[in-house]
PDB file of N, CA and C in Angstrom:
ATOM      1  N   UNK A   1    -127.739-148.614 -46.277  1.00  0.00           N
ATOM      2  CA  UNK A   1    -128.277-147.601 -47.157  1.00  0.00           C
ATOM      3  C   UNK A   1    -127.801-146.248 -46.676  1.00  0.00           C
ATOM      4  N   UNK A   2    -127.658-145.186 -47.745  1.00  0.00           N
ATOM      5  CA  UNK A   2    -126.905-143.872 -47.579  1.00  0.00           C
ATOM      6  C   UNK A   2    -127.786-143.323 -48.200  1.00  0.00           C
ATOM      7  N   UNK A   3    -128.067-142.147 -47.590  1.00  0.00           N
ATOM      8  CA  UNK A   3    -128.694-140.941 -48.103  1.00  0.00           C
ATOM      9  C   UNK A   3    -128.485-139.621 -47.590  1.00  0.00           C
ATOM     10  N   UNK A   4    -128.808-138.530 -48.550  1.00  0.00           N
ATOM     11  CA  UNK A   4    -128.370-137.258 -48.071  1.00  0.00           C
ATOM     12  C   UNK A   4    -128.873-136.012 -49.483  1.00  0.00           C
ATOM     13  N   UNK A   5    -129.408-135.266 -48.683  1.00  0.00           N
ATOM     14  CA  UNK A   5    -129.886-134.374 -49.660  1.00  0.00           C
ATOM     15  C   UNK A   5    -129.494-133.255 -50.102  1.00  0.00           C
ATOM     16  N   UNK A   6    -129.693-132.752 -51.292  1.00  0.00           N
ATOM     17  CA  UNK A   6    -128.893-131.693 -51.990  1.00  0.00           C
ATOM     18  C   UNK A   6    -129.754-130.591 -52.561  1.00  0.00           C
ATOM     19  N   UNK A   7    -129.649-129.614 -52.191  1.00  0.00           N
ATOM     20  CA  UNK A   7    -130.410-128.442 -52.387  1.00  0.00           C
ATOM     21  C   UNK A   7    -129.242-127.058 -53.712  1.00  0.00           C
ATOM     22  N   UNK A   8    -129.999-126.970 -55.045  1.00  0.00           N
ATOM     23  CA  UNK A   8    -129.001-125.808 -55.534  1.00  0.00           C
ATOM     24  C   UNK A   8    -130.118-124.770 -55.448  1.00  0.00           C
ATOM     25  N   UNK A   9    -129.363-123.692 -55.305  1.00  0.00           N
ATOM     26  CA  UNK A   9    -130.189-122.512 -55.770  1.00  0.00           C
ATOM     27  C   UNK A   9    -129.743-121.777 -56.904  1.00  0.00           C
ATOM     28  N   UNK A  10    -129.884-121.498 -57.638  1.00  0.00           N
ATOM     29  CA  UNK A  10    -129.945-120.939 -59.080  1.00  0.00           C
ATOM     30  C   UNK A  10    -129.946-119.492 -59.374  1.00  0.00           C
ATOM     31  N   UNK A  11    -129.653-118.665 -60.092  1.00  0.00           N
ATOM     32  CA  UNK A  11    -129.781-117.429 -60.297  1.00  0.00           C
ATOM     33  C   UNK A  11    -130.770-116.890 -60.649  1.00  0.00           C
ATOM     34  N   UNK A  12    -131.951-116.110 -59.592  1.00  0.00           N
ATOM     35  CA  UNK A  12    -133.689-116.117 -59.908  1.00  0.00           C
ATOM     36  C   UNK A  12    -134.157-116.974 -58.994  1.00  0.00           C
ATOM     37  N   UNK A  13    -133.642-117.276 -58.191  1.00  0.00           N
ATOM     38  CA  UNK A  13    -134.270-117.979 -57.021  1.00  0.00           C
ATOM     39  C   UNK A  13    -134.797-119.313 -57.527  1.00  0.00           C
ATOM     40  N   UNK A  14    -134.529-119.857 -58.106  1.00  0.00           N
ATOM     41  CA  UNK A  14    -135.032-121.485 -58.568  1.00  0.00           C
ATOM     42  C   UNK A  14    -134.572-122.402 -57.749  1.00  0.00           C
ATOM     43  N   UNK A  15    -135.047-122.974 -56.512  1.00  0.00           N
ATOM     44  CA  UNK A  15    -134.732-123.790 -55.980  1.00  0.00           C
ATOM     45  C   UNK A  15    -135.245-125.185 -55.964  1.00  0.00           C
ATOM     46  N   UNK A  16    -134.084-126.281 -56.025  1.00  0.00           N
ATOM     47  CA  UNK A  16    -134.289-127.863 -56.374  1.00  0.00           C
ATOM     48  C   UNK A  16    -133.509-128.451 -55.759  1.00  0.00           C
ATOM     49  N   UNK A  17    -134.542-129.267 -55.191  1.00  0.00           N
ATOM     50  CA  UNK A  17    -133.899-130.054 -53.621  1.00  0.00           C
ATOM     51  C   UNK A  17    -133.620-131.849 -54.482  1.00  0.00           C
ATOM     52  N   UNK A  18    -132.753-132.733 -54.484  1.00  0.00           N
ATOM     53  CA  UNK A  18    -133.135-134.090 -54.490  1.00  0.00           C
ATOM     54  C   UNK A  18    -132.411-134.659 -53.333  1.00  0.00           C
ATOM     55  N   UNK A  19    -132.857-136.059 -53.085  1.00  0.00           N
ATOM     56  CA  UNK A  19    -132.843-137.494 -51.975  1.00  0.00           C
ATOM     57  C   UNK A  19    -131.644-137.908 -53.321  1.00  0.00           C
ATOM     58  N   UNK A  20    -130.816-138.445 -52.725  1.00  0.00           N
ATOM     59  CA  UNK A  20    -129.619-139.307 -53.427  1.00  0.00           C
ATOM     60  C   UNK A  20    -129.785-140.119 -52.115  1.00  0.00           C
ATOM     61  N   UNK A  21    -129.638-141.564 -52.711  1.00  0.00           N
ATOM     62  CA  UNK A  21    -129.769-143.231 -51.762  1.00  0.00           C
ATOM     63  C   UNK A  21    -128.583-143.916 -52.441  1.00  0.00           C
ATOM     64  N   UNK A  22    -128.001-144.550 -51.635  1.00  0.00           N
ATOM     65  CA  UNK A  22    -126.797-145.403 -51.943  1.00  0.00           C
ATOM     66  C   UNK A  22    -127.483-146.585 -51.510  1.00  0.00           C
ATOM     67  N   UNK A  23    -127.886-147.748 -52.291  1.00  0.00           N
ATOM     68  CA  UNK A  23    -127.790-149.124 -51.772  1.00  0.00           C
ATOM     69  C   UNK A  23    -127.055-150.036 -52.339  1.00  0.00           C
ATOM     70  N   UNK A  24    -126.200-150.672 -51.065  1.00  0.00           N
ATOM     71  CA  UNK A  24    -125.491-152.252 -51.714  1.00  0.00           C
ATOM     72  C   UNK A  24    -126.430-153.155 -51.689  1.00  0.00           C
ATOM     73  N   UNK A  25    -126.153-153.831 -52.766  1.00  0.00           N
ATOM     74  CA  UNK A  25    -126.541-155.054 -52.723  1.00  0.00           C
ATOM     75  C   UNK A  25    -125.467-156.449 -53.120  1.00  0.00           C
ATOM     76  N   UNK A  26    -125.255-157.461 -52.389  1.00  0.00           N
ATOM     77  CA  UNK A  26    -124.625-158.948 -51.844  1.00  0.00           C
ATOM     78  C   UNK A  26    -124.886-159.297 -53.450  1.00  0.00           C
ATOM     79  N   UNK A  27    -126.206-159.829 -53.393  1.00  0.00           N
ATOM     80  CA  UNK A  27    -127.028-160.708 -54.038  1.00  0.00           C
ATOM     81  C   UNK A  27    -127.330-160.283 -55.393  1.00  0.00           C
ATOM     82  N   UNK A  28    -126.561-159.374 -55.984  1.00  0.00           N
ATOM     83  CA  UNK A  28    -126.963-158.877 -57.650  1.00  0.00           C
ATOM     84  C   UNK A  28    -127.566-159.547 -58.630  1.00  0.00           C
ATOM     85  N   UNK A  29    -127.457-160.924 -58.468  1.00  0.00           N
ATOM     86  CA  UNK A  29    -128.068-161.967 -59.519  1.00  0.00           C
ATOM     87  C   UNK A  29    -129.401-162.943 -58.863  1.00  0.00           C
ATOM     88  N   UNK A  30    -130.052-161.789 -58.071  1.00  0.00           N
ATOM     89  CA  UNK A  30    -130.751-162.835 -58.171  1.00  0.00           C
ATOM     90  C   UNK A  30    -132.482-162.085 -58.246  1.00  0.00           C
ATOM     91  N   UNK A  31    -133.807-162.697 -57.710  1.00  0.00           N
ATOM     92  CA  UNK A  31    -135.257-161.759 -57.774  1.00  0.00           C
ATOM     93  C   UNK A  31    -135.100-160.871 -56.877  1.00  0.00           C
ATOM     94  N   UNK A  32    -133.952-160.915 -55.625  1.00  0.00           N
ATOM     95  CA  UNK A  32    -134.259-159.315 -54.456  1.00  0.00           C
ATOM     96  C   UNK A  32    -133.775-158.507 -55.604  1.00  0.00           C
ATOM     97  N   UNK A  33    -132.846-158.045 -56.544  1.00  0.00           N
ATOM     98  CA  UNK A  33    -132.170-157.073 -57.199  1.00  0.00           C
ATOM     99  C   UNK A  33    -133.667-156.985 -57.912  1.00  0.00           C
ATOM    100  N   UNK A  34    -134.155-157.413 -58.482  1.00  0.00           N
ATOM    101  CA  UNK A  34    -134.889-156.741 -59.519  1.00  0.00           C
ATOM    102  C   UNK A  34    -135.974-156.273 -58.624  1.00  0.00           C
ATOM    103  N   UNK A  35    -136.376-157.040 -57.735  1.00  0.00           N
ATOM    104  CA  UNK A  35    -137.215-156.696 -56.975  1.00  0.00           C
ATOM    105  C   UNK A  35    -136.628-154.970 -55.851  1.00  0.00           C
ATOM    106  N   UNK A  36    -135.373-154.837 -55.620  1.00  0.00           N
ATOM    107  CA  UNK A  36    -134.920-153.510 -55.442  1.00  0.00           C
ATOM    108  C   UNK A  36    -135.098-152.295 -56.490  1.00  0.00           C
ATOM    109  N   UNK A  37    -135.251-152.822 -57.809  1.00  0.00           N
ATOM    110  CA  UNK A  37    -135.079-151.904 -59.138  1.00  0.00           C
ATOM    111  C   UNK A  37    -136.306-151.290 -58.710  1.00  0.00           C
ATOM    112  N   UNK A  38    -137.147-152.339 -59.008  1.00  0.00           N
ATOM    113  CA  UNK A  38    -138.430-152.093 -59.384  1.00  0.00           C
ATOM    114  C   UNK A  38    -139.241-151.064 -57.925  1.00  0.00           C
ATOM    115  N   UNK A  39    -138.816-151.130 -57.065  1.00  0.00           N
ATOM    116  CA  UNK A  39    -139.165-150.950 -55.365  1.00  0.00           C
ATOM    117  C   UNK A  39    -139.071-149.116 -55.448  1.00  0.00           C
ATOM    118  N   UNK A  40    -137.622-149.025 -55.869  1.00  0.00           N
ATOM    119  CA  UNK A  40    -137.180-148.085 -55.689  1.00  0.00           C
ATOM    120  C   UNK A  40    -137.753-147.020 -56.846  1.00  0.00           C
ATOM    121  N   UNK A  41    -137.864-147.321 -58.050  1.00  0.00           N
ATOM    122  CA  UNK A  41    -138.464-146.854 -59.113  1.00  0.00           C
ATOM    123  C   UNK A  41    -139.962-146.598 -59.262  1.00  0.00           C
ATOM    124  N   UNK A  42    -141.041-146.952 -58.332  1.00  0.00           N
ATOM    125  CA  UNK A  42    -142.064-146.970 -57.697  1.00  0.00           C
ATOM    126  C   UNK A  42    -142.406-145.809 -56.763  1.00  0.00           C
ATOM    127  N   UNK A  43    -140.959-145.403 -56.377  1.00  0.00           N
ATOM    128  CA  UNK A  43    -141.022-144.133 -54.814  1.00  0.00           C
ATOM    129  C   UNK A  43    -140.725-143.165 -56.140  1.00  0.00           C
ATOM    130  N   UNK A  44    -140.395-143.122 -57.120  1.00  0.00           N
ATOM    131  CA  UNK A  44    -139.947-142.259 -58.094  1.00  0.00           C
ATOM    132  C   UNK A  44    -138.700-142.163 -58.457  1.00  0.00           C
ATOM    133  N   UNK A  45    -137.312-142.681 -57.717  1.00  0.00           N
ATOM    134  CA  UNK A  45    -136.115-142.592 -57.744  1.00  0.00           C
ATOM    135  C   UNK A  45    -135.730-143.366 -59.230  1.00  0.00           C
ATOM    136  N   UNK A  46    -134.678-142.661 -59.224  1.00  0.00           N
ATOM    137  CA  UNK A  46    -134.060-142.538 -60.641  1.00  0.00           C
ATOM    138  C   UNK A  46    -132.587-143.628 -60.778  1.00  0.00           C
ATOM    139  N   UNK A  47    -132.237-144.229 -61.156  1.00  0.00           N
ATOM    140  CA  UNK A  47    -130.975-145.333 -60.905  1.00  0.00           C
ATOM    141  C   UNK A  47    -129.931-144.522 -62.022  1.00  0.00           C
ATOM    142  N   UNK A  48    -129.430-143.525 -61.436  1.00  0.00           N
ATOM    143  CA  UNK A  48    -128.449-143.204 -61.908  1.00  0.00           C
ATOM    144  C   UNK A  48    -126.847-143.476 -62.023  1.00  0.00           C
ATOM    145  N   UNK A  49    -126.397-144.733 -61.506  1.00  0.00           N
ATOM    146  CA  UNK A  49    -124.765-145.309 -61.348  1.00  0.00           C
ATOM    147  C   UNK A  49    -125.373-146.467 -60.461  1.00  0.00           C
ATOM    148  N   UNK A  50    -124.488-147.381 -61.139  1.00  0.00           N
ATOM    149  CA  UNK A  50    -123.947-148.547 -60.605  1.00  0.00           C
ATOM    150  C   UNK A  50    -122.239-148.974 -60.309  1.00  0.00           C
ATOM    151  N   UNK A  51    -121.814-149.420 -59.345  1.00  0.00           N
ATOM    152  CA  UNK A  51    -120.475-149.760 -59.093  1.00  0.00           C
ATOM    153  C   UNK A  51    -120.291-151.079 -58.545  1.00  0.00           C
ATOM    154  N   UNK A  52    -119.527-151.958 -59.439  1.00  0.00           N
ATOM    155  CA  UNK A  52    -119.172-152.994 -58.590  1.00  0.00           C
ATOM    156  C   UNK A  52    -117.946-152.871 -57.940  1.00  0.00           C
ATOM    157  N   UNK A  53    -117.525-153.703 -56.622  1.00  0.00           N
ATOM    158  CA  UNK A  53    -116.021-153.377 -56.156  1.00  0.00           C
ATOM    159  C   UNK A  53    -116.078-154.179 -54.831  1.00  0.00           C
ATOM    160  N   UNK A  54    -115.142-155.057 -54.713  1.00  0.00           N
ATOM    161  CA  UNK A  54    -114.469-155.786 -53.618  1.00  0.00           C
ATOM    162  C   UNK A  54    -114.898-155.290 -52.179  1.00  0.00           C
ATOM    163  N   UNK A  55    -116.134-155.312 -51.127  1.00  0.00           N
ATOM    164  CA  UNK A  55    -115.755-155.079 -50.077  1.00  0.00           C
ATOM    165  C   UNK A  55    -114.520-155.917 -49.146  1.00  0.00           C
ATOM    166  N   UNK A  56    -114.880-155.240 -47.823  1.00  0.00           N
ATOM    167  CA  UNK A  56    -113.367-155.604 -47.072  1.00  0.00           C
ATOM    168  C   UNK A  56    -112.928-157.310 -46.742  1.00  0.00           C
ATOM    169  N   UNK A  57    -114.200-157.983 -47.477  1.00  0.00           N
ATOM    170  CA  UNK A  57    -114.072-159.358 -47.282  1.00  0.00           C
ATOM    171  C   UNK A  57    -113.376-160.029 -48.724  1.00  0.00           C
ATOM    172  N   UNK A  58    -113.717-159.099 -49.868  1.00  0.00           N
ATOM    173  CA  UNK A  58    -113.249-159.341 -50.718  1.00  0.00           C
ATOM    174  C   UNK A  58    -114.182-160.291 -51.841  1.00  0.00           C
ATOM    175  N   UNK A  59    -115.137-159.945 -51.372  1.00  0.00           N
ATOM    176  CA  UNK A  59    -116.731-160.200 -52.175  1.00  0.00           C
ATOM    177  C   UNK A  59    -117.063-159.233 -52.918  1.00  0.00           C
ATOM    178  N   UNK A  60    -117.320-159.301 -54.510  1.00  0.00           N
ATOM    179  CA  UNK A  60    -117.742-158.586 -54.870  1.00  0.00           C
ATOM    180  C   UNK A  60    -119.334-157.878 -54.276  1.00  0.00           C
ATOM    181  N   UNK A  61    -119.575-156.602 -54.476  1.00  0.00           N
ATOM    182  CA  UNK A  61    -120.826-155.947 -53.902  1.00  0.00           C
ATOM    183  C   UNK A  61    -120.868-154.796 -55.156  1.00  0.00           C
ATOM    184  N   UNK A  62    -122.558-154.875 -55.341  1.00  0.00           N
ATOM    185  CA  UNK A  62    -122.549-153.560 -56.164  1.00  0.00           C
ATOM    186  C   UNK A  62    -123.744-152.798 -55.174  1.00  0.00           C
ATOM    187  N   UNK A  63    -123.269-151.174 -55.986  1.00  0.00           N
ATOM    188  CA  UNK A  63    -123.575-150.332 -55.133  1.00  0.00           C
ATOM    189  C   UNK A  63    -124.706-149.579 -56.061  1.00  0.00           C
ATOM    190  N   UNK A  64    -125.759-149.208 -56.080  1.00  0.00           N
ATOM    191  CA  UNK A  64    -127.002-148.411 -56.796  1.00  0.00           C
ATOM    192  C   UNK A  64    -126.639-147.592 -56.275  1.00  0.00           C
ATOM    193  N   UNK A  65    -126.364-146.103 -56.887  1.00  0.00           N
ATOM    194  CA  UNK A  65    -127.121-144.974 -56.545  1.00  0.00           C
ATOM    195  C   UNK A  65    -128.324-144.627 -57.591  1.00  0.00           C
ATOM    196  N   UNK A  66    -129.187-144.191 -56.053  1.00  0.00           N
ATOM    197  CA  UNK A  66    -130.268-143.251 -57.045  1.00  0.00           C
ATOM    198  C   UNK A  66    -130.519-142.454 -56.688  1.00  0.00           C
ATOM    199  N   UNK A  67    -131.432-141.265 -57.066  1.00  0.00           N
ATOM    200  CA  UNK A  67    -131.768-140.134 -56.973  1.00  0.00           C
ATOM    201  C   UNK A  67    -132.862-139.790 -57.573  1.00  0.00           C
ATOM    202  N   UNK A  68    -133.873-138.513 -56.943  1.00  0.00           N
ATOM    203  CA  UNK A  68    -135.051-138.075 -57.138  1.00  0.00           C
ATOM    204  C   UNK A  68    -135.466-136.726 -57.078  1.00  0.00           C
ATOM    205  N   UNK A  69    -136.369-135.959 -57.524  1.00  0.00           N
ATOM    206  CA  UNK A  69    -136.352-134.899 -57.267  1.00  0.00           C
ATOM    207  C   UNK A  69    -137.492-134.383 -56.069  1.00  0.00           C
ATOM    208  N   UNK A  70    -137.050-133.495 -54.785  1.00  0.00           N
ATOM    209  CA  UNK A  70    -137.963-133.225 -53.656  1.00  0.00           C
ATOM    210  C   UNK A  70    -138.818-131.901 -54.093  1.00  0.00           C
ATOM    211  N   UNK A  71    -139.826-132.281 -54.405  1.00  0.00           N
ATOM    212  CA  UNK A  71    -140.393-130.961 -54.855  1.00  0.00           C
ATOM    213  C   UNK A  71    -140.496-130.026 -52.905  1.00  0.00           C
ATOM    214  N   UNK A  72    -140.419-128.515 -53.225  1.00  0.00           N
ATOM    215  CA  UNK A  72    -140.536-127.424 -52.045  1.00  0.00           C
ATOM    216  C   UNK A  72    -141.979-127.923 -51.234  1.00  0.00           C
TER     217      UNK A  72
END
């Protein structure tokens, strides 16, 4: 899992922080994935992109990002 947070500031001082999470998941087809959807969507995070793509073994893996907003 990857994460890292992003702060803009705006013109007028409006500042908005979010948590962006990268998780792979092996197992896409099976109850852990939905059971990740649902997990993550619970903390408030938002499932904004999915990617599937060959890791270095040559297994497919897909990758969730999500994201949320950190209130100040």
């Amino acid at each position: 899992r990857l994460g890292f947070f992003y702060g803009l500031v705006k013109k007028g001082e409006i500042k908005m922080f979010f948590d962006h999470q990268v998780i792979r998941v092996d197992k896409y087809k099976t109850d852990e994935f939905d059971s990740i959807l649902r997990s993550w969507g619970k903390n408030g995070y938002k499932l904004v992109s999915t990617e599937l793509a060959e890791n270095r073994y040559g297994v497919v893996t897909m990758y969730l990002f999500f994201t949320k907003e950190i209130p100040e």
